[in-house]
PDB file of N, CA and C in Angstrom:
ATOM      1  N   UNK A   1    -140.310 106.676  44.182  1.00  0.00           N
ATOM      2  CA  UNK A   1    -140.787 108.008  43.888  1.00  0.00           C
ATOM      3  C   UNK A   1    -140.854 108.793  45.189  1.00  0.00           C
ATOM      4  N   UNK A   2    -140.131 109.860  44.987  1.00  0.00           N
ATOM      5  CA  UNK A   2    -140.707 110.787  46.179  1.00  0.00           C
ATOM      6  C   UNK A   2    -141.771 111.564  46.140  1.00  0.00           C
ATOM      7  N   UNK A   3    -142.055 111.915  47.271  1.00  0.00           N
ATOM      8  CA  UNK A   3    -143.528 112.663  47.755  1.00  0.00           C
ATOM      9  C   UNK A   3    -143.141 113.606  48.423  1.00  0.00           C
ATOM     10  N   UNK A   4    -143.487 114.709  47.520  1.00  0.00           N
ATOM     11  CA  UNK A   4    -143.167 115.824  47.598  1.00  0.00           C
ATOM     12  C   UNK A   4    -144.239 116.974  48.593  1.00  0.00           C
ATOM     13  N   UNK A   5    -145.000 116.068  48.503  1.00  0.00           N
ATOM     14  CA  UNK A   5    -146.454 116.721  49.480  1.00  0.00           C
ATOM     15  C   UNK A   5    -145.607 117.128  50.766  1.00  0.00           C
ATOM     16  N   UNK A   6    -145.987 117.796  52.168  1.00  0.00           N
ATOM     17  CA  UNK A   6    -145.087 118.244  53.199  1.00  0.00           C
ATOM     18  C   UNK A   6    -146.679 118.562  54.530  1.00  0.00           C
ATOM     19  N   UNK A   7    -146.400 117.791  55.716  1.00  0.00           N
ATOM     20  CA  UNK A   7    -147.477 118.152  56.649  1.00  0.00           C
ATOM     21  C   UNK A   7    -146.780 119.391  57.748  1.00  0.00           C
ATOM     22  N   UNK A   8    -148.343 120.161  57.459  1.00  0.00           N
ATOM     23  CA  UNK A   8    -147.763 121.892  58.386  1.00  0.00           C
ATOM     24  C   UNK A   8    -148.591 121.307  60.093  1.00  0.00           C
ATOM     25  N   UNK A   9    -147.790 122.059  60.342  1.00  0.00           N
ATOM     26  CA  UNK A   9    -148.296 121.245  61.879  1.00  0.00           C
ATOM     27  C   UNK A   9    -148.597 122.719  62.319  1.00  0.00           C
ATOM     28  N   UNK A  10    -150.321 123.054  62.990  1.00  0.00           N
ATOM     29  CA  UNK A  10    -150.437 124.292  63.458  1.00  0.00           C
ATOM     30  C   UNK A  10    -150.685 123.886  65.089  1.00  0.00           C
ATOM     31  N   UNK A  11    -149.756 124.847  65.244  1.00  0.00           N
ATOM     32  CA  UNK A  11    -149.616 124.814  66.932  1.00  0.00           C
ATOM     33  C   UNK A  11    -150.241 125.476  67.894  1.00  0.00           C
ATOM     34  N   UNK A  12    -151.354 126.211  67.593  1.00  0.00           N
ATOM     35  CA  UNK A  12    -152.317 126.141  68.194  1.00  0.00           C
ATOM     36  C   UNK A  12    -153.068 125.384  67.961  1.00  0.00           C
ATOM     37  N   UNK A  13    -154.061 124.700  67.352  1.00  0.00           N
ATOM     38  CA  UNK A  13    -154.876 123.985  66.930  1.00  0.00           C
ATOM     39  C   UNK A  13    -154.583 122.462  67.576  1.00  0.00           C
ATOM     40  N   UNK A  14    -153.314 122.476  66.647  1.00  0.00           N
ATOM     41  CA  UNK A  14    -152.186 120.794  66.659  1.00  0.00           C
ATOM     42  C   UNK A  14    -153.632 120.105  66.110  1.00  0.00           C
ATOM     43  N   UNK A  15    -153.337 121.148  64.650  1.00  0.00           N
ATOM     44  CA  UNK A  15    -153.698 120.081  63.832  1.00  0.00           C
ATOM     45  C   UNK A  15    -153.022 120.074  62.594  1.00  0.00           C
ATOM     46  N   UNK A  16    -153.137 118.421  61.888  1.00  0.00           N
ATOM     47  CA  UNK A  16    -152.459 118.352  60.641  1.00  0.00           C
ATOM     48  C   UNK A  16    -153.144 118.737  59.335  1.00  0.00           C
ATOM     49  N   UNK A  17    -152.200 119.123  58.106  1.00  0.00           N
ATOM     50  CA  UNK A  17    -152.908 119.726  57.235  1.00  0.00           C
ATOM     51  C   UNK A  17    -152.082 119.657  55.839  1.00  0.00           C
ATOM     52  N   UNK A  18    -152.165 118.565  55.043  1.00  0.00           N
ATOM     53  CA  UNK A  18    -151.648 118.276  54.167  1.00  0.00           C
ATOM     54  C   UNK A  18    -151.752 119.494  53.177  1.00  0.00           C
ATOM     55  N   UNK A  19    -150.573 119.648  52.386  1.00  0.00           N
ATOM     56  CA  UNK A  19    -150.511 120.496  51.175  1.00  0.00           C
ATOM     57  C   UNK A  19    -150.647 120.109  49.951  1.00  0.00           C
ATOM     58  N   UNK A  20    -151.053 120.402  49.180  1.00  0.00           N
ATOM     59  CA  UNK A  20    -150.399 120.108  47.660  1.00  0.00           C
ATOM     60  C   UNK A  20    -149.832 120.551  47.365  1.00  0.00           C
ATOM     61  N   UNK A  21    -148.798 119.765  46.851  1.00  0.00           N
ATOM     62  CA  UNK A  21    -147.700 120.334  45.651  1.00  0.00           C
ATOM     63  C   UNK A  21    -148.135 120.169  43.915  1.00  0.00           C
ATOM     64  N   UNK A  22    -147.548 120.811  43.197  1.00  0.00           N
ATOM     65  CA  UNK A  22    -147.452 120.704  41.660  1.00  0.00           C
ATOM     66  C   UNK A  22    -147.261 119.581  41.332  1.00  0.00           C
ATOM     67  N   UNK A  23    -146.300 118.519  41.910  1.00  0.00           N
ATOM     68  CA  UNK A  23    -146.322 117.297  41.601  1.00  0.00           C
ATOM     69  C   UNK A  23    -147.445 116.507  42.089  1.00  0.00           C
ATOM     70  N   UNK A  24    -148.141 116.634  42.927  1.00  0.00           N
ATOM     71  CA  UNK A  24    -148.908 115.887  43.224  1.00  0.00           C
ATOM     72  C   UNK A  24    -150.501 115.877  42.550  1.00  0.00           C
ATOM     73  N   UNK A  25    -150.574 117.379  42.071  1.00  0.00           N
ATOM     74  CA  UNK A  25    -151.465 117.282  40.946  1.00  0.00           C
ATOM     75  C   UNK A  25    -151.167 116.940  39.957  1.00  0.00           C
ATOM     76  N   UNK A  26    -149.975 116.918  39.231  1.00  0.00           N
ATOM     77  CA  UNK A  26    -149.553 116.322  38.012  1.00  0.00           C
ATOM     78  C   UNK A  26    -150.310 114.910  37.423  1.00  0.00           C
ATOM     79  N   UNK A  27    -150.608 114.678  36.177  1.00  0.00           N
ATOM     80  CA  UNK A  27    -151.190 113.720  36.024  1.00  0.00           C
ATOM     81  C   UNK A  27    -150.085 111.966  35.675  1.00  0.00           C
ATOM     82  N   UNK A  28    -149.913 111.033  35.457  1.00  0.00           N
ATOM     83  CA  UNK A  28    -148.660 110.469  35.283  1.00  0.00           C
ATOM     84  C   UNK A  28    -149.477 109.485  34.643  1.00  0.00           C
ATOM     85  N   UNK A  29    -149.044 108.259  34.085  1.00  0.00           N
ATOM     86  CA  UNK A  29    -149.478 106.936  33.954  1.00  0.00           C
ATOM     87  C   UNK A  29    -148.778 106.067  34.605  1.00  0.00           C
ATOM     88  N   UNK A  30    -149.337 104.693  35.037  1.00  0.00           N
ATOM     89  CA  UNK A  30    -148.243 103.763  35.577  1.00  0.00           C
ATOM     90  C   UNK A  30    -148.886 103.010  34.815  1.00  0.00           C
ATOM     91  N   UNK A  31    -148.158 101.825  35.291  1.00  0.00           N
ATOM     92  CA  UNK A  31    -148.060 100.308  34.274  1.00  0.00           C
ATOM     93  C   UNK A  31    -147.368  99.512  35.385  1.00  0.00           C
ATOM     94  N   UNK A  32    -147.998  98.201  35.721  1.00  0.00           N
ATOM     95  CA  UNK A  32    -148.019  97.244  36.235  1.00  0.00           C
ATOM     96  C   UNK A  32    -148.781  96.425  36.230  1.00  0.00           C
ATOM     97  N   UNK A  33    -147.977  94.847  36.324  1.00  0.00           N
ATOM     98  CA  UNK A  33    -149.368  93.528  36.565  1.00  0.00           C
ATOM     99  C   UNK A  33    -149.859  93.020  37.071  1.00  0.00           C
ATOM    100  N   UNK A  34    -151.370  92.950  36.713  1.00  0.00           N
ATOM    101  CA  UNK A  34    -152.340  93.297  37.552  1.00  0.00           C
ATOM    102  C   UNK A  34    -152.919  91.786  38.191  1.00  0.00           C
ATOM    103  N   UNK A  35    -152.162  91.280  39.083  1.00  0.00           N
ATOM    104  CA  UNK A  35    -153.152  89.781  39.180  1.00  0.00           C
ATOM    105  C   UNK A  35    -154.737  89.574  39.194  1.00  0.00           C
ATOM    106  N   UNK A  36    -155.154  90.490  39.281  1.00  0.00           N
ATOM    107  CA  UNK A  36    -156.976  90.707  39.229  1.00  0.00           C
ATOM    108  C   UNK A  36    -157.375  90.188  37.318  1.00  0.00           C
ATOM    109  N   UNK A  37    -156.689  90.885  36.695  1.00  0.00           N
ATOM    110  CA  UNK A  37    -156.827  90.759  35.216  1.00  0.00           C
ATOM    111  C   UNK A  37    -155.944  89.809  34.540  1.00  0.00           C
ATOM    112  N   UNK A  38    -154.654  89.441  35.247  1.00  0.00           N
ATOM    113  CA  UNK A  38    -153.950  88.504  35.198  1.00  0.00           C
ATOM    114  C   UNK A  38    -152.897  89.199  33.781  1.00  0.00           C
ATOM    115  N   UNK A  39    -152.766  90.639  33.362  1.00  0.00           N
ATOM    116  CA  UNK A  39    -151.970  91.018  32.378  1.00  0.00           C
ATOM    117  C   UNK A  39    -151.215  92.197  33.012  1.00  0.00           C
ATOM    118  N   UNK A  40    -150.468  92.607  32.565  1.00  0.00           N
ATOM    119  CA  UNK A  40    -150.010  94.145  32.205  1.00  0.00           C
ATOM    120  C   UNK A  40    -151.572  95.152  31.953  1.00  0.00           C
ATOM    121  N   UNK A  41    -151.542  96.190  33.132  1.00  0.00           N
ATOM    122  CA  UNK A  41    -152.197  97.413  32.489  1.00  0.00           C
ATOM    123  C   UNK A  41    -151.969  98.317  32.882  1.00  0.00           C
ATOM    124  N   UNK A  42    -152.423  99.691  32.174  1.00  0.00           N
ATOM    125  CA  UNK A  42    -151.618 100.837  32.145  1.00  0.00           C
ATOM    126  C   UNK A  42    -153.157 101.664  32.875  1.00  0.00           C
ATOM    127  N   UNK A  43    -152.872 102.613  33.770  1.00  0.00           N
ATOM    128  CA  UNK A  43    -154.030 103.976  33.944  1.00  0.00           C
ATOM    129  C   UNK A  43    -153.208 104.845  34.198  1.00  0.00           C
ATOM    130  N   UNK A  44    -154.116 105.838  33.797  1.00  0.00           N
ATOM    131  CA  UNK A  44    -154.019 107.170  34.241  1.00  0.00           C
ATOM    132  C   UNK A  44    -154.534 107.815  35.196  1.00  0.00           C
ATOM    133  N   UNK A  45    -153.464 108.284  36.163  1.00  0.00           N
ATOM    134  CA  UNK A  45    -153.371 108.072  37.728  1.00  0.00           C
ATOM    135  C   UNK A  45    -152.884 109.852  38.314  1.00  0.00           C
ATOM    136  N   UNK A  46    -153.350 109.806  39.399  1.00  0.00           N
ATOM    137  CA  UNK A  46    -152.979 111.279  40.098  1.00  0.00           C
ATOM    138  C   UNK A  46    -153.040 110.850  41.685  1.00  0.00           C
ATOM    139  N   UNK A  47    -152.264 111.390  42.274  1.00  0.00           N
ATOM    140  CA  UNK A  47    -152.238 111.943  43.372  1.00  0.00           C
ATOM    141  C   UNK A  47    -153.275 113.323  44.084  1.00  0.00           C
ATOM    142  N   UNK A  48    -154.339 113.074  44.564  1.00  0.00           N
ATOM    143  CA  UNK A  48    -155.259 114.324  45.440  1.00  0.00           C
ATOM    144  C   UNK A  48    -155.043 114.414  46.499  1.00  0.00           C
ATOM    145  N   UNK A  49    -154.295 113.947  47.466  1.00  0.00           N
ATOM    146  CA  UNK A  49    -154.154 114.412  48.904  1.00  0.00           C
ATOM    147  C   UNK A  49    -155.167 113.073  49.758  1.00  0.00           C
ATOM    148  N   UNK A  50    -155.634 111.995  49.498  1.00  0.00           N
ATOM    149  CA  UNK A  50    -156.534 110.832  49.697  1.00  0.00           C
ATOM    150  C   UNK A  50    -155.703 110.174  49.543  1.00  0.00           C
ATOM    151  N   UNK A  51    -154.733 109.913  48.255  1.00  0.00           N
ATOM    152  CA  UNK A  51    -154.207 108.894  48.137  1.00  0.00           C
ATOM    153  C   UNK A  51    -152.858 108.540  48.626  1.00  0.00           C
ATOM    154  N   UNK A  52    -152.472 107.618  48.905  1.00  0.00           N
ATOM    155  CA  UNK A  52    -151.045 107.611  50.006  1.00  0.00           C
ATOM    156  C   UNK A  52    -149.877 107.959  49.319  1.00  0.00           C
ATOM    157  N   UNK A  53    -149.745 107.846  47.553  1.00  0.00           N
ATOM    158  CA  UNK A  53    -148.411 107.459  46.909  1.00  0.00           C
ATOM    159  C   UNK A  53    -147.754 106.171  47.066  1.00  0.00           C
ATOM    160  N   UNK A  54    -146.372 106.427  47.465  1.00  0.00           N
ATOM    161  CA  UNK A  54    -145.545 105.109  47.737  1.00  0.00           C
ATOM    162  C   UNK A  54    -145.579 104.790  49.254  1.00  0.00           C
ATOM    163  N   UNK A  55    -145.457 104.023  49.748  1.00  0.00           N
ATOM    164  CA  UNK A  55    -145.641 102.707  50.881  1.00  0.00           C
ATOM    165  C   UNK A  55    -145.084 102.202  50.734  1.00  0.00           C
ATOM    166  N   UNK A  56    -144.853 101.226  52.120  1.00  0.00           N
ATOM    167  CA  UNK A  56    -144.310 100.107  52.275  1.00  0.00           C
ATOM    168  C   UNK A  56    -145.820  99.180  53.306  1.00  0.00           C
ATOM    169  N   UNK A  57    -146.147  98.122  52.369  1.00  0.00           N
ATOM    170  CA  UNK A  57    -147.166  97.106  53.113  1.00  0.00           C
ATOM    171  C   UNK A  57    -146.784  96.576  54.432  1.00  0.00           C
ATOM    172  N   UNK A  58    -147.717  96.078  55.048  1.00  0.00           N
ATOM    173  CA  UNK A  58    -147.437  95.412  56.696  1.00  0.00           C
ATOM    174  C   UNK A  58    -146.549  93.967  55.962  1.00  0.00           C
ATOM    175  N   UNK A  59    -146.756  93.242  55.276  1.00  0.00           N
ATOM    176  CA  UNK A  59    -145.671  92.626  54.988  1.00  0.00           C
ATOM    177  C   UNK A  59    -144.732  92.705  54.591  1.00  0.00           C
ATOM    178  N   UNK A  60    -144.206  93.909  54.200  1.00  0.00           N
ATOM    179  CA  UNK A  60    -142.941  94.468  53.686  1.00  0.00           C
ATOM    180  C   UNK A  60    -142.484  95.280  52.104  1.00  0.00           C
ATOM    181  N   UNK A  61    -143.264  94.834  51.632  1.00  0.00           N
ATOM    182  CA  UNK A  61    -142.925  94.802  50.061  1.00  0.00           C
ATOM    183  C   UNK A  61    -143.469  96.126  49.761  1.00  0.00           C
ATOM    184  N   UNK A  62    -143.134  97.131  48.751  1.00  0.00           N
ATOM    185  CA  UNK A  62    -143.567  98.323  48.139  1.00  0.00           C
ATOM    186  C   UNK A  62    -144.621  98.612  47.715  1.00  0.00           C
ATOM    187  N   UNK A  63    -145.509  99.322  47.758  1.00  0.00           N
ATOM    188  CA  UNK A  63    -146.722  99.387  47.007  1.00  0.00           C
ATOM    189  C   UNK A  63    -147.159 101.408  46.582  1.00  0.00           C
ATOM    190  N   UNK A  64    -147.930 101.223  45.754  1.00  0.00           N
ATOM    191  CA  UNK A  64    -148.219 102.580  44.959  1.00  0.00           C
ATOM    192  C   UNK A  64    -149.601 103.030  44.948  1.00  0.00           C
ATOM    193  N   UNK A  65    -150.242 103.625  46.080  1.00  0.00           N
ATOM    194  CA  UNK A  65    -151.616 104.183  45.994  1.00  0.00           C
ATOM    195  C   UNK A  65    -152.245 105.203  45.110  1.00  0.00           C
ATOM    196  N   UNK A  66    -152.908 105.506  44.161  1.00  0.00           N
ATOM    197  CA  UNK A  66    -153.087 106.262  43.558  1.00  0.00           C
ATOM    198  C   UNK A  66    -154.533 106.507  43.190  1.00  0.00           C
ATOM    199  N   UNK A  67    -155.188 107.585  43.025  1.00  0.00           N
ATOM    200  CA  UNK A  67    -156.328 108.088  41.987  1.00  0.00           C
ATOM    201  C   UNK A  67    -156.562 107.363  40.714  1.00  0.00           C
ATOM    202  N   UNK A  68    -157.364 106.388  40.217  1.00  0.00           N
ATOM    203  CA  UNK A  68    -157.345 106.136  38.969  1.00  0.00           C
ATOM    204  C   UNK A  68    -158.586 107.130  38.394  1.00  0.00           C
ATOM    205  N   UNK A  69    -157.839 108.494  37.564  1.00  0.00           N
ATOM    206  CA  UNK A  69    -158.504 109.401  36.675  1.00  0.00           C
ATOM    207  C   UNK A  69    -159.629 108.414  35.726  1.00  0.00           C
ATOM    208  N   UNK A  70    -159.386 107.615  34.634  1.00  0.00           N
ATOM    209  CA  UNK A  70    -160.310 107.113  34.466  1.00  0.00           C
ATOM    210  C   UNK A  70    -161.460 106.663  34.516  1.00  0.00           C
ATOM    211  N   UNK A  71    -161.287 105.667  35.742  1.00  0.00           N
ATOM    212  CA  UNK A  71    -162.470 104.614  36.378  1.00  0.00           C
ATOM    213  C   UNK A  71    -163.039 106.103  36.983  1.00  0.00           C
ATOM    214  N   UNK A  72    -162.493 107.220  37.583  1.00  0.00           N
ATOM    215  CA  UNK A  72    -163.112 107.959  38.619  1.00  0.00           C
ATOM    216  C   UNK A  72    -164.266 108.499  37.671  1.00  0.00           C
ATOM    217  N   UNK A  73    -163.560 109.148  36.363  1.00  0.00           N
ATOM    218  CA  UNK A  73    -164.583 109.279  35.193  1.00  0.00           C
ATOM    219  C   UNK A  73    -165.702 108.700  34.752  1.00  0.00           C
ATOM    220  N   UNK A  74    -165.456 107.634  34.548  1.00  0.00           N
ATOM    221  CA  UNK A  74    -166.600 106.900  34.425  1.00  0.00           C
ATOM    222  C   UNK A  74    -167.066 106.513  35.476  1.00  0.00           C
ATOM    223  N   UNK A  75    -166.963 106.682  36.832  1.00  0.00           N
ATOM    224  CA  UNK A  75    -167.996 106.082  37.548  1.00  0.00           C
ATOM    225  C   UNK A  75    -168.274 107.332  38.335  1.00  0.00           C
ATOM    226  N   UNK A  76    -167.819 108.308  38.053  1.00  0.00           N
ATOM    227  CA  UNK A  76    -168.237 109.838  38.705  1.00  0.00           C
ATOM    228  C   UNK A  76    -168.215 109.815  40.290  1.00  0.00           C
ATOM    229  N   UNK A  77    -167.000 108.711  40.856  1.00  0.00           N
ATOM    230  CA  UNK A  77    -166.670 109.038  42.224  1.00  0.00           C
ATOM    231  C   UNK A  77    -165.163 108.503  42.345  1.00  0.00           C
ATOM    232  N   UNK A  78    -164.688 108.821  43.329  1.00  0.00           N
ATOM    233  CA  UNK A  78    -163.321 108.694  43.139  1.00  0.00           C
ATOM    234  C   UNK A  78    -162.585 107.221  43.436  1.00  0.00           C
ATOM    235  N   UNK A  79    -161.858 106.690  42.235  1.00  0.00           N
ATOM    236  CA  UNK A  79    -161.724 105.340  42.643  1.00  0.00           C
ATOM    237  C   UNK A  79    -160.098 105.219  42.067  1.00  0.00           C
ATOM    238  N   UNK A  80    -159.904 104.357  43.524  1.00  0.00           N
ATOM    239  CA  UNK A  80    -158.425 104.296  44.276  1.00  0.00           C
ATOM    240  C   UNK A  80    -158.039 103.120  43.787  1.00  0.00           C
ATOM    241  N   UNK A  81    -156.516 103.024  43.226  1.00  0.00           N
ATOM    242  CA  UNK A  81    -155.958 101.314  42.799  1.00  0.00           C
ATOM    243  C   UNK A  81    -154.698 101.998  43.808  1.00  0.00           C
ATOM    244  N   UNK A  82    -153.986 100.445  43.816  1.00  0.00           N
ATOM    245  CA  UNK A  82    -152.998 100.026  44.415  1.00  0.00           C
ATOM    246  C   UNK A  82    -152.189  98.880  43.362  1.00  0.00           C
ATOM    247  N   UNK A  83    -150.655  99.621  43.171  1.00  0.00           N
ATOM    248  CA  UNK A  83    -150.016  98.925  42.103  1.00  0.00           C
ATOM    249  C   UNK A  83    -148.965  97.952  43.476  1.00  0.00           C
ATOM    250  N   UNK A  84    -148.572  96.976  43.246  1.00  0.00           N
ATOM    251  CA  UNK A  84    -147.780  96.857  44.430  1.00  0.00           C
ATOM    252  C   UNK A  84    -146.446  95.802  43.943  1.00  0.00           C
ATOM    253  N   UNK A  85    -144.765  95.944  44.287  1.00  0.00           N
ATOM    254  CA  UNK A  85    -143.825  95.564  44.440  1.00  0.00           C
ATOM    255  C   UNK A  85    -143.457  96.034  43.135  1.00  0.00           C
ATOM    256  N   UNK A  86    -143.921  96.117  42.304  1.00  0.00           N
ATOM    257  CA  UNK A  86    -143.272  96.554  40.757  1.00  0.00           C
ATOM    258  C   UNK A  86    -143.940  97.446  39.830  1.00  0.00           C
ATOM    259  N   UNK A  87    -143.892  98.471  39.437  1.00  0.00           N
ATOM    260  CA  UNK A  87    -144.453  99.508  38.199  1.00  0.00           C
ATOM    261  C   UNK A  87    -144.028 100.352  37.625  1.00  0.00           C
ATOM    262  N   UNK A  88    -144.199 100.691  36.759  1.00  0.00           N
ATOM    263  CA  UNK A  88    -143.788 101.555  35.585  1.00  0.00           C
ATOM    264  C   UNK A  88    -144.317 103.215  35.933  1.00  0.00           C
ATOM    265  N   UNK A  89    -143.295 104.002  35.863  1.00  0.00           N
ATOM    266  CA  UNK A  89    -144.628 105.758  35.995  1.00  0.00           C
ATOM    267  C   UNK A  89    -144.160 106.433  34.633  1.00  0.00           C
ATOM    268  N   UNK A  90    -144.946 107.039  33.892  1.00  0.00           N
ATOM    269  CA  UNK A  90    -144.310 107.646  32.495  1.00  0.00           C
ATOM    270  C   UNK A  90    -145.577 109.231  32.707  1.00  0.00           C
ATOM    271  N   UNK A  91    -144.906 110.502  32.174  1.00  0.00           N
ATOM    272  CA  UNK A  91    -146.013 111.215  31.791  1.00  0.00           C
ATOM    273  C   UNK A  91    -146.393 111.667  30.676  1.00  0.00           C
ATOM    274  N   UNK A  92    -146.235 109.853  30.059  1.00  0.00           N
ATOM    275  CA  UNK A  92    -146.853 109.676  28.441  1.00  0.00           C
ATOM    276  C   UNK A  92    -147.929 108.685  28.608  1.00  0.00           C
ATOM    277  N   UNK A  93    -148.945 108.227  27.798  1.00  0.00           N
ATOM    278  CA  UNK A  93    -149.484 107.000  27.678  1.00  0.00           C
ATOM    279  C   UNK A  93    -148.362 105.862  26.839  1.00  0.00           C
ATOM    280  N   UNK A  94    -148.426 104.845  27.152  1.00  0.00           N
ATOM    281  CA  UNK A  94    -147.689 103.999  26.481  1.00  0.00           C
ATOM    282  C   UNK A  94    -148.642 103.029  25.226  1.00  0.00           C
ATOM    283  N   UNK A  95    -148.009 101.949  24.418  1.00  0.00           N
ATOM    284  CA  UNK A  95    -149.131 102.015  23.626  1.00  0.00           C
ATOM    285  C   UNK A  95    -150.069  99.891  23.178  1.00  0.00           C
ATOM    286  N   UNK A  96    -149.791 100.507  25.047  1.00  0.00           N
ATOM    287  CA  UNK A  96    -150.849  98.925  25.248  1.00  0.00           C
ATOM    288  C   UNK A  96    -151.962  99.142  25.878  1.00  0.00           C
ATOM    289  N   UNK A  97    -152.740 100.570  25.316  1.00  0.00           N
ATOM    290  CA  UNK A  97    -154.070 100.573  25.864  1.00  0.00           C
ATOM    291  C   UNK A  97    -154.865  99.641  24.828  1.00  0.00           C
TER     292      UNK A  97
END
């Protein structure tokens, strides 16, 4: 996935200052398995400017930082998953909730 977000560099200051884009507020779902739960699960996930997107880990392999909208809901602060080497993104729910 690309990341469409873009850093403005102000040159007086020289400081950085992330933007948002439309995509990055967009809401999406992913789907990947979760060794914590030991299945397949699906959230509903966003990008706010906190979360990294796509990566690459210090050991190499791919990983997906994201906002989980949900959990943030119910726990009324903002809470971050990490999908990593393999996942699904749809901007549908799929129907293994």
């Amino acid at each position: 996935m690309i990341n469409l977000s873009y850093i403005i560099l102000d040159m007086f200051n020289l400081k950085k200052e992330k933007v948002m884009t439309d995509i990055d507020k967009s809401i999406f779902y992913i789907r990947y398995y979760a060794s914590k739960h030991g299945e397949l699960i699906e959230r509903k996930g966003q990008l706010d400017g906190v979360a990294k997107g796509e990566f690459v880990a210090k050991k190499g392999h791919k990983c997906f930082n994201y906002l989980d909208v949900w959990q943030t809901e119910k726990f009324g602060s903002p809470q971050y998953r990490t999908a990593s080497v393999k996942w699904e993104m749809s901007d549908l729910p799929s129907r293994i909730n």
